[in-house]
N, C-alpha and C. Protein backbone atom coordinates (compact mmCIF):
# COMPACT_ATOMS: atom_id res chain seq x y z
N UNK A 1 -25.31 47.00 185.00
CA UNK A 1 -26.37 46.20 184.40
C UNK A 1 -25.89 45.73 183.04
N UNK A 2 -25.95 44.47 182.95
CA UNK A 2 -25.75 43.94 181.40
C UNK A 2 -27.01 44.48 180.50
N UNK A 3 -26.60 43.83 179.20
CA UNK A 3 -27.84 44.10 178.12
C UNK A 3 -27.20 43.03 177.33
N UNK A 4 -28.88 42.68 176.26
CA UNK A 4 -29.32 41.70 175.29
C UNK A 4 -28.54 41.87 174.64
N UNK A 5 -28.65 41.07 173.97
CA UNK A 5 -27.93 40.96 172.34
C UNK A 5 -29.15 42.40 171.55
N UNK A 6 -30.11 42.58 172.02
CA UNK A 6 -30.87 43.94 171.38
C UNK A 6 -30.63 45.33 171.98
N UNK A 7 -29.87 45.10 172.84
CA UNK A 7 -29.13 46.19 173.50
C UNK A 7 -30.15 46.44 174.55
N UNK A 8 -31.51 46.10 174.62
CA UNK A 8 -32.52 45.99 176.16
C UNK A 8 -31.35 45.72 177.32
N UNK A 9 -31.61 46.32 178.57
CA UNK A 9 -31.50 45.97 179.66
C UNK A 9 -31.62 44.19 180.36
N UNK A 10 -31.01 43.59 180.43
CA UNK A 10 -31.36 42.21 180.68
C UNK A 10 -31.61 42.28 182.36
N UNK A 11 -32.79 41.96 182.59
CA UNK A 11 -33.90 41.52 183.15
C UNK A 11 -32.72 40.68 184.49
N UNK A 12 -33.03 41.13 186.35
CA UNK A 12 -32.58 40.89 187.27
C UNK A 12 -32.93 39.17 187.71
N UNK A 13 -31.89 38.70 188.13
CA UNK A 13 -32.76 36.97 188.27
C UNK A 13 -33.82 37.08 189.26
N UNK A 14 -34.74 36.17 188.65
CA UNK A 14 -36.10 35.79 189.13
C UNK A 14 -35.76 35.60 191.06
N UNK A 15 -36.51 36.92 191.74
CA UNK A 15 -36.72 36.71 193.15
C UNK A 15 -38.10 35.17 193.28
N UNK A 16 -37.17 34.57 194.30
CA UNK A 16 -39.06 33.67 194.61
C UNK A 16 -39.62 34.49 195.39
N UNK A 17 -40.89 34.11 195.40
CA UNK A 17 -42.24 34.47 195.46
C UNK A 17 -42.44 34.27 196.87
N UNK A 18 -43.23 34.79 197.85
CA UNK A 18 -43.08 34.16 199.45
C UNK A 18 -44.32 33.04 199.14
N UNK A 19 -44.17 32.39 199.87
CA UNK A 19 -44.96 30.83 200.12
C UNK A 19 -46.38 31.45 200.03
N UNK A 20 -47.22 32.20 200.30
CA UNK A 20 -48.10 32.37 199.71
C UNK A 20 -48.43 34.24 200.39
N UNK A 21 -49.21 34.71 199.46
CA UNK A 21 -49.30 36.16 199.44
C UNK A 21 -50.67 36.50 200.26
N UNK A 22 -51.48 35.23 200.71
CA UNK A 22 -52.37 35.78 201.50
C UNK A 22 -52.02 35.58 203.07
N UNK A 23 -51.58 36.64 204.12
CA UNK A 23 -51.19 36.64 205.49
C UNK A 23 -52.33 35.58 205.99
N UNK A 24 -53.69 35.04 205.66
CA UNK A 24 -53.89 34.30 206.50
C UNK A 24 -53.24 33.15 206.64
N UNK A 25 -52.58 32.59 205.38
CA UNK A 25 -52.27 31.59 205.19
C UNK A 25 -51.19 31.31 205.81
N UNK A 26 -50.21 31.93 206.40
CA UNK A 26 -49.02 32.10 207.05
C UNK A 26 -49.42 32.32 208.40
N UNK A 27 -50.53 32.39 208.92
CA UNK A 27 -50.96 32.73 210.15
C UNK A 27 -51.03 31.44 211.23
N UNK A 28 -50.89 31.63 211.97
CA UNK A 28 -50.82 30.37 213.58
C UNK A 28 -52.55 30.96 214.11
N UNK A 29 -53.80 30.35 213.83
CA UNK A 29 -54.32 30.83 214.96
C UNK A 29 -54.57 29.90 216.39
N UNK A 30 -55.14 30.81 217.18
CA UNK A 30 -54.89 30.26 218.51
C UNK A 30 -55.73 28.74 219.20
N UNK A 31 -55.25 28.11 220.03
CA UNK A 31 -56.12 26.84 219.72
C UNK A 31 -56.00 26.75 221.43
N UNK A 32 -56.84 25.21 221.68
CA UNK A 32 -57.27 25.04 223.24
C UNK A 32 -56.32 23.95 223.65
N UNK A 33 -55.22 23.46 224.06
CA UNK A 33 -54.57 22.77 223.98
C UNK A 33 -53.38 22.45 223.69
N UNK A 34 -52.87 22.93 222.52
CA UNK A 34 -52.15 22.65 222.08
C UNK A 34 -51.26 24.39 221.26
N UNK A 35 -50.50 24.09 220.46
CA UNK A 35 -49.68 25.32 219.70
C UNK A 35 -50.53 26.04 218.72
N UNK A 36 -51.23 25.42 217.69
CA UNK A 36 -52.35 26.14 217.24
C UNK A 36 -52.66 25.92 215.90
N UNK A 37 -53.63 26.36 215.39
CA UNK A 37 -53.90 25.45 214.11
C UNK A 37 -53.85 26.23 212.72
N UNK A 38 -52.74 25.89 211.97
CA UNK A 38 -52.62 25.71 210.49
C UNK A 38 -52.48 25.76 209.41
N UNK A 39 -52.28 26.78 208.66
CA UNK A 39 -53.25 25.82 206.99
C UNK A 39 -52.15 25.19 206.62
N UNK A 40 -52.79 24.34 205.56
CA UNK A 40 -52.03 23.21 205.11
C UNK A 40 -50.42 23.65 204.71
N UNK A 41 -50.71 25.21 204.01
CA UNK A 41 -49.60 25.87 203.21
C UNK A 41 -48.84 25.97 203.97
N UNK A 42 -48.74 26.23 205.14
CA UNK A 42 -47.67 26.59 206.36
C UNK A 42 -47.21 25.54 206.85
N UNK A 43 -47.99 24.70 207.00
CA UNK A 43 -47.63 23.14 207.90
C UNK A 43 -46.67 22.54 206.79
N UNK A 44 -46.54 22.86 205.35
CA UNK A 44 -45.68 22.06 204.40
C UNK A 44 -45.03 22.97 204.50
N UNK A 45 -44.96 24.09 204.59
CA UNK A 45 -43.54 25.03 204.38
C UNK A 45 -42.88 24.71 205.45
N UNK A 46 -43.44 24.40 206.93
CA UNK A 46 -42.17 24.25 207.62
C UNK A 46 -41.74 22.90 207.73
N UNK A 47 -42.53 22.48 207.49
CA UNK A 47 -42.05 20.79 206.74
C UNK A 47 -41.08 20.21 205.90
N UNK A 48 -41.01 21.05 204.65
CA UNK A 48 -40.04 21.07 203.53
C UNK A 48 -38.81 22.10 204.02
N UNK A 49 -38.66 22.92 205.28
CA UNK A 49 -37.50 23.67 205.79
C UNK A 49 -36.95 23.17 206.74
N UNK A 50 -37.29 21.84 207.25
CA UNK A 50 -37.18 21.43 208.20
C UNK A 50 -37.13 21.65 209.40
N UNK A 51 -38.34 22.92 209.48
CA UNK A 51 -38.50 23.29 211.11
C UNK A 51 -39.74 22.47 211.66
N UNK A 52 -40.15 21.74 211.09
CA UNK A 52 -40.93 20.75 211.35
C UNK A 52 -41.51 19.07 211.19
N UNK A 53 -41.88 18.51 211.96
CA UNK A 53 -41.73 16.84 211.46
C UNK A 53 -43.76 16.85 211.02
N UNK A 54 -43.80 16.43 209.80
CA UNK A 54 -45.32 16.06 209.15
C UNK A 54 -45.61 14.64 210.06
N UNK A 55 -46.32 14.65 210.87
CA UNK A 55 -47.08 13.58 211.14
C UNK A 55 -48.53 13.52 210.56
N UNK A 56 -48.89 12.13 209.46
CA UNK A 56 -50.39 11.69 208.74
C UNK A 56 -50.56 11.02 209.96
N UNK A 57 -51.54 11.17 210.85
CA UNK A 57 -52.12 10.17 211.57
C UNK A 57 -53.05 9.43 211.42
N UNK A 58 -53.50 9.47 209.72
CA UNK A 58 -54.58 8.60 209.26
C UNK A 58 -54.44 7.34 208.93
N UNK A 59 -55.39 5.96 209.40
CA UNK A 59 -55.33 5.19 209.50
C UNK A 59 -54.32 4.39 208.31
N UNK A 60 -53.56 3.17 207.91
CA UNK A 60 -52.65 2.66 207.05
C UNK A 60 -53.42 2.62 206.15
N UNK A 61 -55.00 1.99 206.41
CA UNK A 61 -56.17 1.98 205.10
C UNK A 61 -56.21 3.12 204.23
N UNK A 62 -56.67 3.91 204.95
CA UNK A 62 -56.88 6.05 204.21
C UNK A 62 -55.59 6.17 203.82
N UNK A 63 -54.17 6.02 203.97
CA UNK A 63 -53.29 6.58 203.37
C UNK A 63 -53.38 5.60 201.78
N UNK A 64 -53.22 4.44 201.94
CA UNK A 64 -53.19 3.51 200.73
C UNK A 64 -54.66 3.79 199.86
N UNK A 65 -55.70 3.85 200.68
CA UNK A 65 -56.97 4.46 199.24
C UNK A 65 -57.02 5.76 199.05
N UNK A 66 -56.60 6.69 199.35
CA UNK A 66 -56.80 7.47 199.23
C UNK A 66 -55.54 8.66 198.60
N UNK A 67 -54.91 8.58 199.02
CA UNK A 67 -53.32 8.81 199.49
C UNK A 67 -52.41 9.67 200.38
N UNK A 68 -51.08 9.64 200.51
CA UNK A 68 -50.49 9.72 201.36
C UNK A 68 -49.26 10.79 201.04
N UNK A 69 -48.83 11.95 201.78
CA UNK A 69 -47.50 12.02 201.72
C UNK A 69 -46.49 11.58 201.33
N UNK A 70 -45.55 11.69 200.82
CA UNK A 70 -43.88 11.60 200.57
C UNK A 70 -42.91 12.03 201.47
N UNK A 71 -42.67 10.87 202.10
CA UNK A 71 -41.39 11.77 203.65
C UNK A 71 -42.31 11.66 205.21
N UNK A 72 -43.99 12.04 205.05
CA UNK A 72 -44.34 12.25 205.66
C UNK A 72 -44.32 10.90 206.84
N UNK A 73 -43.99 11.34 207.98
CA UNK A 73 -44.40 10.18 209.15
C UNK A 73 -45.69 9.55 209.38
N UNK A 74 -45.82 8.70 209.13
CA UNK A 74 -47.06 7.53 208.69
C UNK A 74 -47.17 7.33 210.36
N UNK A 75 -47.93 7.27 211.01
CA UNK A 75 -48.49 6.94 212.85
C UNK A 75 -49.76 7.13 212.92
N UNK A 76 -50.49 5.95 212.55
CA UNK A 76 -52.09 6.01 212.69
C UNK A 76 -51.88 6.26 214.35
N UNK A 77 -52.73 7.05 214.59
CA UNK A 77 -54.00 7.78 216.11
C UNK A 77 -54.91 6.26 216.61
N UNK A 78 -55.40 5.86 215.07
CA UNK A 78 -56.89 4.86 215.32
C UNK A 78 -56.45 3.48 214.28
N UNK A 79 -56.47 2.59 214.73
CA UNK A 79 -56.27 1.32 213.74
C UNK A 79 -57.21 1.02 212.94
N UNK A 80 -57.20 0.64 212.19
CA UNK A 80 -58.24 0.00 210.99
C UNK A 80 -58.04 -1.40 211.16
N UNK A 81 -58.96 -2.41 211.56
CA UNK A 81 -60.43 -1.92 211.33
C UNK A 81 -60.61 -1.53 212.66
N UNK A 82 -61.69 -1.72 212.84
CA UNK A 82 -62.50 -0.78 214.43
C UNK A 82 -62.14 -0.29 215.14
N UNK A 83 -60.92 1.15 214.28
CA UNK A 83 -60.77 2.36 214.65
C UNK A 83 -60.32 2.56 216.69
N UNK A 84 -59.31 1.76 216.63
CA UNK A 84 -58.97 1.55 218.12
C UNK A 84 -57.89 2.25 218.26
N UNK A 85 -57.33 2.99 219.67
CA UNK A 85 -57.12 3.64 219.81
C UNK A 85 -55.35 2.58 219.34
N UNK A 86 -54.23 3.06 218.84
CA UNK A 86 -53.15 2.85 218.31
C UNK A 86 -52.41 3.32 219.93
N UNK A 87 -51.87 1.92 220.16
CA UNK A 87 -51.32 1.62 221.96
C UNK A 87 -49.82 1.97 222.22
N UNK A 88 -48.85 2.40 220.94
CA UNK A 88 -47.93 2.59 220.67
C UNK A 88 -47.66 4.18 219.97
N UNK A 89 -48.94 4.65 219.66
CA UNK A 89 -48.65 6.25 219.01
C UNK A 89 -48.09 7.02 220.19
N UNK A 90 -48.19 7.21 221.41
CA UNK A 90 -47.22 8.00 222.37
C UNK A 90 -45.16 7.84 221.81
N UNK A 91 -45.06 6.63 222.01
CA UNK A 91 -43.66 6.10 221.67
C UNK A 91 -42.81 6.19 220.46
N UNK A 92 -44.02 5.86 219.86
CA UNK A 92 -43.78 6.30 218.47
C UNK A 92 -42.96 7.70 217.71
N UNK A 93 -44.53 8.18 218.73
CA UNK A 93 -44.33 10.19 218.23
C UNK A 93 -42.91 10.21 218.89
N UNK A 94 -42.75 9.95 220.35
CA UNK A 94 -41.34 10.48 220.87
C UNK A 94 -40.30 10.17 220.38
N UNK A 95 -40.01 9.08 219.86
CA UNK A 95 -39.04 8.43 219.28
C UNK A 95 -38.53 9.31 217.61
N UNK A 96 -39.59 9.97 217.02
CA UNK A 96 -39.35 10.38 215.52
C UNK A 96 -39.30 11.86 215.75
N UNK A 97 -39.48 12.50 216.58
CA UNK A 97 -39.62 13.84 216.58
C UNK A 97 -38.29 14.11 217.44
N UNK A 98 -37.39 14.93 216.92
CA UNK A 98 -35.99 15.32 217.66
C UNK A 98 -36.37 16.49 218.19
N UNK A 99 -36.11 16.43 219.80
CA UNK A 99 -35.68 17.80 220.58
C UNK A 99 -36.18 19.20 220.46
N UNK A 100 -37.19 19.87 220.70
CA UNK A 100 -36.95 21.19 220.20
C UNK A 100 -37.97 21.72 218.29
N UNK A 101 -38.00 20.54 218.05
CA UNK A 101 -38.47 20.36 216.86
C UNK A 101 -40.01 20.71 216.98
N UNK A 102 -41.03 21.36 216.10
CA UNK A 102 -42.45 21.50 215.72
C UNK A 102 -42.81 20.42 215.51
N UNK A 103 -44.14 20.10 215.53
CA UNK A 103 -44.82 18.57 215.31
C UNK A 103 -46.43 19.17 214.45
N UNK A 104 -46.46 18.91 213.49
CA UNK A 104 -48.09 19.30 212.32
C UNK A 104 -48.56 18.27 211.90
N UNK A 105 -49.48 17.91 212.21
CA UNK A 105 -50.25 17.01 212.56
C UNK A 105 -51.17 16.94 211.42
N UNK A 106 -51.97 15.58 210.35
CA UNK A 106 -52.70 15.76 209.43
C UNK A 106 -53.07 14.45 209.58
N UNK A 107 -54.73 14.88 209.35
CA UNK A 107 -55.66 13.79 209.42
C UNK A 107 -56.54 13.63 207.92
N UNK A 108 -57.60 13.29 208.07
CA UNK A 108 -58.54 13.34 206.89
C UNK A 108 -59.10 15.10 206.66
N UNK A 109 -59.59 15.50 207.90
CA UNK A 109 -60.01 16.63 208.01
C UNK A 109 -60.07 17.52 208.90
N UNK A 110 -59.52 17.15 209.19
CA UNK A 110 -58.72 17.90 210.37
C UNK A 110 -59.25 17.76 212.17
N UNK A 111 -60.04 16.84 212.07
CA UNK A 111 -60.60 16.07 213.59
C UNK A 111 -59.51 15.20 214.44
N UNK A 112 -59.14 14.61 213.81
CA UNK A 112 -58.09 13.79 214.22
C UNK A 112 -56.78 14.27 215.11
N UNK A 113 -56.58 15.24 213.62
CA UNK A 113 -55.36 15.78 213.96
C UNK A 113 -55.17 16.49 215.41
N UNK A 114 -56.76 17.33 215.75
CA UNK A 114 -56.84 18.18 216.89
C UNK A 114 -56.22 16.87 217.86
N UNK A 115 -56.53 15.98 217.92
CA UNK A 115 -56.92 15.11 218.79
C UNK A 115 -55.28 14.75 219.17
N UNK A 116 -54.85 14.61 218.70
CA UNK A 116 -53.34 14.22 218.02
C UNK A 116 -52.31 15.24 218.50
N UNK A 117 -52.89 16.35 218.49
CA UNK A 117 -51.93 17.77 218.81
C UNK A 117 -52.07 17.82 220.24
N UNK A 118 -53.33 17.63 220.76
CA UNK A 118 -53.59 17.76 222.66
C UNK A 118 -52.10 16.80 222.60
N UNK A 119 -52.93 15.69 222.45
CA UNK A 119 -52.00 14.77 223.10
C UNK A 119 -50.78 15.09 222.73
N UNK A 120 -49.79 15.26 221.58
CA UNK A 120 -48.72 15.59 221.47
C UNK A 120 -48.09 16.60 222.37
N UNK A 121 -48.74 17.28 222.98
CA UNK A 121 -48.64 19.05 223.57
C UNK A 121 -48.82 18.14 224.82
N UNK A 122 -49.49 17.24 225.50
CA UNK A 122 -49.58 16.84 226.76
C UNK A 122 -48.07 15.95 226.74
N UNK A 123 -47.51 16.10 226.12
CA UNK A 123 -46.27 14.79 225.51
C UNK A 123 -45.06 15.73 225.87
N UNK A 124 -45.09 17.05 225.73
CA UNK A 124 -44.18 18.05 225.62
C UNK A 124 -43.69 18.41 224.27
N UNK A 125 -44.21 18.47 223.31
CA UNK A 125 -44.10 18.80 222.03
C UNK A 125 -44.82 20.17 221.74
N UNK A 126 -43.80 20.53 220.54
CA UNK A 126 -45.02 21.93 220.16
C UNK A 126 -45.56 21.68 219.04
N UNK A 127 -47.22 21.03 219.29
CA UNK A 127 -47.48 20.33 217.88
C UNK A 127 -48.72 21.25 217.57
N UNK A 128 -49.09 21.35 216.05
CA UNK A 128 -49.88 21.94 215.41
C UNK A 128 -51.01 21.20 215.07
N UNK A 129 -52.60 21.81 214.96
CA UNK A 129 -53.35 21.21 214.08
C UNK A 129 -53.10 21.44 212.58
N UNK A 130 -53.17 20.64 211.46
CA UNK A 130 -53.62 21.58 209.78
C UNK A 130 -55.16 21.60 209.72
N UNK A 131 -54.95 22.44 209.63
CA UNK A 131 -56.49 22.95 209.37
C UNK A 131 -56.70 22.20 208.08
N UNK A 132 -58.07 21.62 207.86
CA UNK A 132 -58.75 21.55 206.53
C UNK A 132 -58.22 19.37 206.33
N UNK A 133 -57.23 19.35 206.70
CA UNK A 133 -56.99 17.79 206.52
C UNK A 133 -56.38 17.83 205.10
N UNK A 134 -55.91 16.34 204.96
CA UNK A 134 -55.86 15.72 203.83
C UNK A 134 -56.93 16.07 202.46
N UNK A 135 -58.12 15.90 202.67
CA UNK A 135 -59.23 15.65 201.99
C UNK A 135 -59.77 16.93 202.50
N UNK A 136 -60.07 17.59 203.04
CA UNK A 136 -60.99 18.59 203.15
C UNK A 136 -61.90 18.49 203.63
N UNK A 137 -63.22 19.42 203.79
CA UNK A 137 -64.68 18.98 203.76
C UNK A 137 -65.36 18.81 202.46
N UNK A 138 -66.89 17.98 202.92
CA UNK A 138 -67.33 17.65 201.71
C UNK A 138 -67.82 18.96 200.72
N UNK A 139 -68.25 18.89 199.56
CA UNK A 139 -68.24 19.79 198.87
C UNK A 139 -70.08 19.20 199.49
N UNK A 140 -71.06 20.69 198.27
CA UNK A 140 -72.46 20.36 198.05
C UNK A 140 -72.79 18.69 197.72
N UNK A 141 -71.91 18.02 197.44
CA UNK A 141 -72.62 16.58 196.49
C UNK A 141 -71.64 15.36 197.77
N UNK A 142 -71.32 15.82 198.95
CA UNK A 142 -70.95 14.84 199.74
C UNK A 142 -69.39 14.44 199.42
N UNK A 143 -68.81 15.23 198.51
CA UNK A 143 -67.66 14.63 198.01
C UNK A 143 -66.52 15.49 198.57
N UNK A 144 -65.27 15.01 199.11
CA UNK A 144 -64.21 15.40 199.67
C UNK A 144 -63.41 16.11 198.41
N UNK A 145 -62.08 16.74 199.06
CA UNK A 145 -61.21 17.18 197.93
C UNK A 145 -61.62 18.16 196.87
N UNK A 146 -62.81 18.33 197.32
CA UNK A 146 -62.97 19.48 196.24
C UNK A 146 -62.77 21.30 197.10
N UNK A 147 -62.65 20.90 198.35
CA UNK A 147 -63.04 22.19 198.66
C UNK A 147 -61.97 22.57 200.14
N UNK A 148 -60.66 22.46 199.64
CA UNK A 148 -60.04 22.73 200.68
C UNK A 148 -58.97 21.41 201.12
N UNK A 149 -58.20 21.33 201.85
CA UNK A 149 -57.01 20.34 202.25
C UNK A 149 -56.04 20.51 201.90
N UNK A 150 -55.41 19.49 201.82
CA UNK A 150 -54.19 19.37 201.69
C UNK A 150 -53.64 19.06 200.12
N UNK A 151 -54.44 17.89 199.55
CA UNK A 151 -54.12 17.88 197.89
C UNK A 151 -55.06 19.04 197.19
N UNK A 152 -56.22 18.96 197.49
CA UNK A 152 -56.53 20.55 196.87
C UNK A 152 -55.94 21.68 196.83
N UNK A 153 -55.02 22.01 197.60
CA UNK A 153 -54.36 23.49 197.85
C UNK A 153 -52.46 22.65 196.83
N UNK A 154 -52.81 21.56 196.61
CA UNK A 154 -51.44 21.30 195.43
C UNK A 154 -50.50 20.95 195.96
N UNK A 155 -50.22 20.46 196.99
CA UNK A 155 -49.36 20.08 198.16
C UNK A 155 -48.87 18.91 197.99
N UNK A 156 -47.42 18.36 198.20
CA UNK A 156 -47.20 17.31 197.25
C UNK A 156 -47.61 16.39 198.14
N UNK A 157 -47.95 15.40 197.27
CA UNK A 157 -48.77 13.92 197.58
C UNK A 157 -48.81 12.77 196.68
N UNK A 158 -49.21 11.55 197.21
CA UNK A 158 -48.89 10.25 195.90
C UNK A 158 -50.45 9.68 196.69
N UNK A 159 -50.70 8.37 195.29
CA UNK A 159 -52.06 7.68 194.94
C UNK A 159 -51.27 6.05 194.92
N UNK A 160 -51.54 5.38 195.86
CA UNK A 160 -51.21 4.01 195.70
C UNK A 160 -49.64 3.52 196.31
């Protein structure tokens, strides 16, 4: 062991921290359809390790007002405007997701995404819901983002 210039013991380099210290958050639970759903914290950790491809399946509108991922695969589910079913998201997904690879799926709040994961899983993929969405649910005053998601839990993201 070295020591300070005060003759103290100098201090072992900084271990990281595991991705988060509460086991639920690291947890897969079980789902009807598909591989299983979530939290946001897990769906970016295997995202940023690359054991997984981030698909936003929220419309091009919701990513631009609201905002969007960095890296993340942009494949609206529903078109804007009148929310029609996107005639090319099968081809799409197959084409960006390599072999063998996880598929985590993120919507506004996590409705979508379910929707998104069947089908991915009927596709032959092993795709995930995130629980909680982008935005979250509404808080008491109708308002998103305050109470859960994906930018609430600090997860990187951009505005515009």
């Amino acid at each position: 062991m070295t020591s300070t210039p005060t003759g103290k013991p100098a201090s072992s380099p900084p271990v990281p921290a595991p991705a988060s210290a509460d086991p639920a958050v690291a947890q897969v639970h079980p789902a009807q359809g598909y591989a299983g759903d979530i939290s946001p914290q897990l769906a970016c950790q295997w995202w940023q390790s690359g054991d997984a491809v981030l698909v936003d399946v929220r419309s091009d509108a919701e990513r631009a007002w609201v905002g969007f991922v960095p890296g993340a695969l942009a494949l609206a589910w529903k078109q804007w405007p009148g929310m029609t079913l996107n005639p090319d998201f099968d081809a799409q997904l197959l084409a960006a997701v390599p072999a063998g690879k996880k598929v985590v799926m993120l919507c506004r709040s996590g409705i979508r995404s379910v929707a998104t994961a069947q089908r991915a899983t009927e596709l032959g993929l092993q795709a995930y819901n995130i629980l909680e969405g982008f935005e979250g649910d509404p808080d008491a005053q109708g308002q998103r983002g305050h109470s859960g998601g994906w930018r609430f839990h600090g997860l990187p993201w951009r505005q515009g």
